[in-house]
Protein backbone atom coordinates (compact mmCIF):
# COMPACT_ATOMS: atom_id res chain seq x y z
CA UNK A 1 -62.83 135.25 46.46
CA UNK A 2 -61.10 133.97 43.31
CA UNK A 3 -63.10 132.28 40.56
CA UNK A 4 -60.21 129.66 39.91
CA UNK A 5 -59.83 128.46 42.99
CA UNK A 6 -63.11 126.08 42.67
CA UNK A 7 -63.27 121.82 43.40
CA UNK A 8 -65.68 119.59 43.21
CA UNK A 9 -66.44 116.36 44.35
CA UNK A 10 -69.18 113.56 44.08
CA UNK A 11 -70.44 110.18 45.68
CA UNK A 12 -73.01 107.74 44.06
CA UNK A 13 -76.13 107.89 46.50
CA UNK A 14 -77.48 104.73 48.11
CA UNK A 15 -81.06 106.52 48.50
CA UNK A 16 -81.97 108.96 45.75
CA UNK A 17 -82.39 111.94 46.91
CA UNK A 18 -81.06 111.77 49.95
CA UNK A 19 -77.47 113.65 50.50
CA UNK A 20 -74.86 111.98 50.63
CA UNK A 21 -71.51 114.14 51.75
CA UNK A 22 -68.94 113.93 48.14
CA UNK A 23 -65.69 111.90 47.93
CA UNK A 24 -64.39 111.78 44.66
CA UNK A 25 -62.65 114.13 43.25
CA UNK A 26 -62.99 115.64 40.10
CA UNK A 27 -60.63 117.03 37.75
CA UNK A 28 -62.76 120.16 36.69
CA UNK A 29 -62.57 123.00 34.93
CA UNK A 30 -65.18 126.03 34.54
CA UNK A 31 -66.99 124.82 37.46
CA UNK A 32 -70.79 126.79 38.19
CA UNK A 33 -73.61 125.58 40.16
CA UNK A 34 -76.32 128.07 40.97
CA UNK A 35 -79.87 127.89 41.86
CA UNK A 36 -82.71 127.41 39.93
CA UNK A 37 -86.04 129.12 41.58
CA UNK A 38 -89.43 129.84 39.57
CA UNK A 39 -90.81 132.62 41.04
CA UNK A 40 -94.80 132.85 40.68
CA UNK A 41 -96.82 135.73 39.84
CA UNK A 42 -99.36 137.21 42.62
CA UNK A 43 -102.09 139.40 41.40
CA UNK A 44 -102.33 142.69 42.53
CA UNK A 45 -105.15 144.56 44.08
CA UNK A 46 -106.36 145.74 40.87
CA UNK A 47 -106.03 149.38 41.61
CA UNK A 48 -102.84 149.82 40.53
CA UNK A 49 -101.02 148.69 37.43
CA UNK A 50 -97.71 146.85 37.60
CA UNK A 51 -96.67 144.68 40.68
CA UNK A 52 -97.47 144.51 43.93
CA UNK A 53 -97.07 141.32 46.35
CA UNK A 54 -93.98 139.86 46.21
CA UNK A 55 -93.99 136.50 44.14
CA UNK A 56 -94.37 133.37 45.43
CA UNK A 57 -91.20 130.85 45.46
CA UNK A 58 -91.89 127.52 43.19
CA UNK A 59 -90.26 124.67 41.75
CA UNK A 60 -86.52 125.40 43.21
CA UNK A 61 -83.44 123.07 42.39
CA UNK A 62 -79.73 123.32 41.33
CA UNK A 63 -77.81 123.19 37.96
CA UNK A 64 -73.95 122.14 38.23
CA UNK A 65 -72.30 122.56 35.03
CA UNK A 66 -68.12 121.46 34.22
CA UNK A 67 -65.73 119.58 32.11
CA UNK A 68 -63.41 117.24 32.80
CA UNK A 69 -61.17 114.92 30.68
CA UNK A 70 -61.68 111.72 29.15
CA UNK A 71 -59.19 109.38 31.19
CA UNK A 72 -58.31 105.70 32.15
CA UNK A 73 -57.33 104.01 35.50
CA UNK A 74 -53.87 103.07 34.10
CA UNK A 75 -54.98 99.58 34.40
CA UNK A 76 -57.74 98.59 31.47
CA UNK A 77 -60.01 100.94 33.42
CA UNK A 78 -62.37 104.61 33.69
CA UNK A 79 -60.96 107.01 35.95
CA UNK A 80 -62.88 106.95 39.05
CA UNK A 81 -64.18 109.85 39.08
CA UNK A 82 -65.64 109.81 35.43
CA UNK A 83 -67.70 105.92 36.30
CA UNK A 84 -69.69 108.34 39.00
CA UNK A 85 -70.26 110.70 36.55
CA UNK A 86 -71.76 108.50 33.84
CA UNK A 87 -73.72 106.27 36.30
CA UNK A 88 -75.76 109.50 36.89
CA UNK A 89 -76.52 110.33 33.42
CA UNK A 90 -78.14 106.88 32.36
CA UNK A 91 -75.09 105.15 31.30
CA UNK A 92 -75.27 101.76 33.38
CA UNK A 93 -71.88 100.25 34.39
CA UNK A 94 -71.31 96.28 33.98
CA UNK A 95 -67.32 96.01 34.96
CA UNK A 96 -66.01 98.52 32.30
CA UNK A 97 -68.77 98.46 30.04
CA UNK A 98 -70.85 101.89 30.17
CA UNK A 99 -74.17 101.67 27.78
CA UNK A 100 -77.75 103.92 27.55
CA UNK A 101 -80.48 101.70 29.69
CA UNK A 102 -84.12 101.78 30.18
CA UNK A 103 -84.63 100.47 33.40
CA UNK A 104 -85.57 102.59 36.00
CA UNK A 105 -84.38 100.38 38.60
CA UNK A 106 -80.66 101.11 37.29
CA UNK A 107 -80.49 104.78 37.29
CA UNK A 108 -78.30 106.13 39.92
CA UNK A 109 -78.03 110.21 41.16
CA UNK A 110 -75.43 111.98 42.64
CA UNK A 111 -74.71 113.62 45.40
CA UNK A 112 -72.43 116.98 44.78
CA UNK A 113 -70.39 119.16 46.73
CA UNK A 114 -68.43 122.13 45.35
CA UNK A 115 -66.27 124.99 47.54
CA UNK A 116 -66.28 128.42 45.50
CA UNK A 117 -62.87 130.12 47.52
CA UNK A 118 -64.59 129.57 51.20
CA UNK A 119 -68.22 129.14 50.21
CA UNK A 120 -70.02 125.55 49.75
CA UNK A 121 -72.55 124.69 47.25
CA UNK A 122 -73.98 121.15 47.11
CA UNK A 123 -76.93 119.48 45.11
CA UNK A 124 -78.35 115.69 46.21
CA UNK A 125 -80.62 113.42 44.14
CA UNK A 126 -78.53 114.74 41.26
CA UNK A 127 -78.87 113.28 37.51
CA UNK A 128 -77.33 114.42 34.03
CA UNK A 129 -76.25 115.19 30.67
CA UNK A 130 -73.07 114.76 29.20
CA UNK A 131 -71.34 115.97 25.81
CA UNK A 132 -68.19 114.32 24.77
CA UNK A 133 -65.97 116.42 22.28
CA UNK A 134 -62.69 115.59 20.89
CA UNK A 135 -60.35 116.69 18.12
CA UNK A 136 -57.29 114.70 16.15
CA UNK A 137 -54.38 115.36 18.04
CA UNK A 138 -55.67 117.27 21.65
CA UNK A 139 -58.05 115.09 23.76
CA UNK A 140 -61.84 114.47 24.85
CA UNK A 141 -63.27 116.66 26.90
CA UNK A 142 -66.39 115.90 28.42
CA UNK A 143 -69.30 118.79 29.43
CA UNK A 144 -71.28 117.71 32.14
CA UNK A 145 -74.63 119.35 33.26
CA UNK A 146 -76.62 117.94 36.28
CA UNK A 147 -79.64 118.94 37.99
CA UNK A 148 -80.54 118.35 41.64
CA UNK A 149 -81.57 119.18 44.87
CA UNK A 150 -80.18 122.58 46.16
CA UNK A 151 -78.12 122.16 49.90
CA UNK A 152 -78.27 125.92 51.26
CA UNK A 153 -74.99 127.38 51.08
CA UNK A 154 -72.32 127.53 54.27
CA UNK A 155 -69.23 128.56 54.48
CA UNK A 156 -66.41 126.24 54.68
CA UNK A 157 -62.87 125.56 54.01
CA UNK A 158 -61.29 124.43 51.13
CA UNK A 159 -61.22 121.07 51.45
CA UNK A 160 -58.25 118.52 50.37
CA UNK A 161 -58.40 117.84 46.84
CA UNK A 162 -56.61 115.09 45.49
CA UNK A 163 -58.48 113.85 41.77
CA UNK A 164 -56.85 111.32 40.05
CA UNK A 165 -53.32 111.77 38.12
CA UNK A 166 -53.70 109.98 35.21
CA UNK A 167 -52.89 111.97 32.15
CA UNK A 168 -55.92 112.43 29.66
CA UNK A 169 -56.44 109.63 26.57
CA UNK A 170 -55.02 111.43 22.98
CA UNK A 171 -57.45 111.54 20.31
CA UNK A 172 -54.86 109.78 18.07
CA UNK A 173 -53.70 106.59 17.16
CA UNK A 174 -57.50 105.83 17.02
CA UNK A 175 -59.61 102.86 14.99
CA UNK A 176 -62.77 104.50 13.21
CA UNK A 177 -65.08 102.46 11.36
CA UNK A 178 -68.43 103.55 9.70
CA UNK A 179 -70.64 100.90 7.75
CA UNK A 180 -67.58 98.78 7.69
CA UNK A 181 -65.28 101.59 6.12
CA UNK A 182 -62.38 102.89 7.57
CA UNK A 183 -62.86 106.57 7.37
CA UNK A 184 -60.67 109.46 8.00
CA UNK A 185 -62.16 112.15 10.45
CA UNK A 186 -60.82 115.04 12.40
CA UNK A 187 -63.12 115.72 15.36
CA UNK A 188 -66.32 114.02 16.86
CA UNK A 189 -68.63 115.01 18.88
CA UNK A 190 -71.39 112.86 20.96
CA UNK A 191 -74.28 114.22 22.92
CA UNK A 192 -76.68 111.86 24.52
CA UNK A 193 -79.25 114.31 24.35
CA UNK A 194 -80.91 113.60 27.94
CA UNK A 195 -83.88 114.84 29.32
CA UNK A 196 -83.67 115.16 32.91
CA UNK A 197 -86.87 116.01 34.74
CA UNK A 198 -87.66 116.08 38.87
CA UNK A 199 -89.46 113.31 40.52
CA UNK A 200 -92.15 115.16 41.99
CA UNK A 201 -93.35 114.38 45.71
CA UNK A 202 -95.48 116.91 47.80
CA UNK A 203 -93.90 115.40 50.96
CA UNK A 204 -90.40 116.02 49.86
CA UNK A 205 -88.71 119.48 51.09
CA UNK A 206 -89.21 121.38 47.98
CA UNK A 207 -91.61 119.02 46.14
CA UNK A 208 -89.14 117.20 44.51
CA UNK A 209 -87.79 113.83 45.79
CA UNK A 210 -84.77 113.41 43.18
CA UNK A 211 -84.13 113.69 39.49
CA UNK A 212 -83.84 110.88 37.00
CA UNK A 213 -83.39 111.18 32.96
CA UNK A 214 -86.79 110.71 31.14
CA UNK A 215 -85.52 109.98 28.00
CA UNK A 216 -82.39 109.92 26.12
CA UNK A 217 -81.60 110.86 21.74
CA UNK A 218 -77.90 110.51 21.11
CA UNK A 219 -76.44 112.60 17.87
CA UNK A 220 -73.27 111.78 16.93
CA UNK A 221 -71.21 114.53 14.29
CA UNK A 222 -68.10 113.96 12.33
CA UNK A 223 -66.36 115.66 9.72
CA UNK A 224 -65.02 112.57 7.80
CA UNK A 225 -62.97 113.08 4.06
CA UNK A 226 -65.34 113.83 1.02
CA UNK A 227 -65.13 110.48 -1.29
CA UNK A 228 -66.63 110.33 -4.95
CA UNK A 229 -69.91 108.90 -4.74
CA UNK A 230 -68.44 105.79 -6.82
CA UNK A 231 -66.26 105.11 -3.73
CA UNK A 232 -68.68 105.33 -0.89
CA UNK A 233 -72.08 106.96 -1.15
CA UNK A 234 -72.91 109.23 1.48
CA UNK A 235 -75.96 110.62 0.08
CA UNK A 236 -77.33 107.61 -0.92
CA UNK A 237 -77.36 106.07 1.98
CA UNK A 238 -78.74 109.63 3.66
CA UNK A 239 -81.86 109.31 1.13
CA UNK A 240 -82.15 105.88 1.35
CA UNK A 241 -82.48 106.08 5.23
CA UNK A 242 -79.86 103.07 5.44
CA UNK A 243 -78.87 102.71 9.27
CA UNK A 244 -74.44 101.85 9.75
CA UNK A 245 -72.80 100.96 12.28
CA UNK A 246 -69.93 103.54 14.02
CA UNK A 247 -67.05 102.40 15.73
CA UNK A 248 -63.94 104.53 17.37
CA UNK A 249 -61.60 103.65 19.62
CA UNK A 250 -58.77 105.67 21.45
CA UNK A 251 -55.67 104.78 23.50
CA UNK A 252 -53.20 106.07 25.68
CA UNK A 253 -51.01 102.67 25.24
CA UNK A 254 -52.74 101.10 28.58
CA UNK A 255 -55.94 101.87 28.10
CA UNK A 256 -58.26 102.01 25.48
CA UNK A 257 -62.14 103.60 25.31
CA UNK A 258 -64.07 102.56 22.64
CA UNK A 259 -67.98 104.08 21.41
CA UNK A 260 -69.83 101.96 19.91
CA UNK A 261 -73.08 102.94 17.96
CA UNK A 262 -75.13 100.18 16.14
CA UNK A 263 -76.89 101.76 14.08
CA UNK A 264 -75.98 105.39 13.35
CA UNK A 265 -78.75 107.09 10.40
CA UNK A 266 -77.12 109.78 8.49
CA UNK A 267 -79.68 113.21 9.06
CA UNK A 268 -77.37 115.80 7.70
CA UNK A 269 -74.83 116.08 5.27
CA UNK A 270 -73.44 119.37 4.65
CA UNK A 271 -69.86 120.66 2.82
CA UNK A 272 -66.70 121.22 5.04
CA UNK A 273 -63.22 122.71 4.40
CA UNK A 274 -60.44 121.68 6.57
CA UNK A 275 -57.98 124.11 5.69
CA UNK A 276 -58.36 123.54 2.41
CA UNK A 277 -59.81 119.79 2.05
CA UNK A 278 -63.19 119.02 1.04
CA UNK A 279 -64.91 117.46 4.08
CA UNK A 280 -68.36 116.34 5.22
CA UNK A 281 -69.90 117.93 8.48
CA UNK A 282 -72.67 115.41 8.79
CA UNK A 283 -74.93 114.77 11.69
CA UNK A 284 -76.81 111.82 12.67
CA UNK A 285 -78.75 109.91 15.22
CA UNK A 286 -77.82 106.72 17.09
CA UNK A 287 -80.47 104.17 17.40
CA UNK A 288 -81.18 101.20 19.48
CA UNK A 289 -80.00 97.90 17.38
CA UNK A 290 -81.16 95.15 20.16
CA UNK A 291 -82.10 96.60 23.43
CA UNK A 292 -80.02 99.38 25.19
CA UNK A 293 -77.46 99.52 22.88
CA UNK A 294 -77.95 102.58 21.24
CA UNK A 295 -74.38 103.80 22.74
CA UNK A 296 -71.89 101.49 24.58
CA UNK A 297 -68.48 102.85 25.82
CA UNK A 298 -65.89 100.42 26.55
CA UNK A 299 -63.30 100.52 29.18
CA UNK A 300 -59.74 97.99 28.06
């Protein structure tokens, strides 16, 4: 068995929890997804020290983990694949328009199937967390994580495998705005910070019917140009608590992806070189301006 020959592929679930065999292919790259078991202590007779009865199995599930690229449909669009993805880790999709919600009505899981060289894995009732990273010049990667139900194992085939072939969206020729300025920054990166916890049910198989995300706190870091304070006042507005607005957008010529944070609060501020110019690493968190709006990614 060869660790590179791995695929994956997901469906949206019309009943969470229950399995739903993937279709979409995903464009993946260091592909895992392993069980999670807690294994409870048993006492022992008390004669001896040390172990004795073998421990019982608890709370079991499964933990996917892979990246993928940041790309379009070619036509004003998110690739396919990626719109499953997000649905599952609270982003909730109005045509193009991907943003953090609250209603628990809206979530949506997954349903996962992945072939390790001959051997099937699979995970239903499946919900996430998602990292996007990108870097001036190269392109956004996304890191998925999700947790679900575990399928038992089988072997099988590799299947057909046919993701999408549109080529990933540059991080260049991009529009960055924070508070209004046009800023100069070299990487980003976005984690939405979700906690994902199991819908417990005695009457389900393993005592867990599905898995939703609880909660969500989206940081946002960037490493923007270090200004005098005269010119724009970082620290300032870090002491001051003041809440800006962040806007980027990138595009491939066809289509364009744009994050949109409200209001972004500056927590960190620390000095950066970038090979030789004075930067700012600074760290922040997004916040909710009116409603679920706290992130919004936009599909033209």
């Amino acid at each position: 068995m060869l660790t590179k020959k791995r695929v994956i592929k997901v469906t949206l679930e019309s009943v969470k929890g229950t399995y739903v065999a993937g279709t979409q292919a995903i464009l993946a790259g260091d592909l895992k997804i392993n069980i999670e078991s807690e294994k409870i202590e048993r006492p022992g007779s008390g004669k001896y020290l040390g172990g004795e009865h073998a421990k019982a199995k608890g709370l079991t599930y499964g933990v996917c983990t892979f990246t993928t690229e940041l790309r379009g449909t070619g036509a004003s669009g998110l690739e396919a694949g990626l719109a499953i993805l997000l649905q599952a880790c609270k982003l909730k999709k109005a045509g193009e328009v991907y943003n953090l919600h609250s209603n628990a009505a809206d979530d949506k899981c997954i349903s996962i199937d992945a072939w390790l060289d001959g051997e099937k894995r699979g995970l239903a009732g499946a919900a996430g967390k998602v990292k996007f990273i990108g870097e001036s010049g190269k392109i956004t990667m996304l890191e998925f994580e999700f947790h679900g139900i575990w399928q038992t194992p089988s072997g099988e085939a590799m299947p057909a495998h046919a993701p999408s072939s549109a080529l990933p969206i540059p991080v260049k020729g991009a529009t960055c705005t924070v508070d209004g300025e046009a800023m100069k920054w070299s990487k980003f990166e976005l984690d939405l910070n979700n906690d994902i916890q199991p819908m417990l049910d005695a009457n389900a198989t393993d005592g867990v019917e599905y898995f939703e995300v609880r909660n969500w706190d989206p940081q946002l870091s960037i490493d923007p140009e270090a200004t005098l304070t005269a010119t724009y006042d970082f620290f300032g507005k870090q002491e001051a608590g003041t809440l800006v607005a962040v806007s980027f957008a990138f595009t491939d010529g066809t289509d364009t992806i744009t994050f949109a944070m409200p209001k972004y609060q500056y927590e960190q501020i620390d000095e950066g070189d970038r090979s030789g110019q004075y930067v700012y690493n600074i760290n922040g968190s997004c916040l909710n301006d009116s409603g679920d709006d706290a992130v919004t990614i936009t599909a033209s």
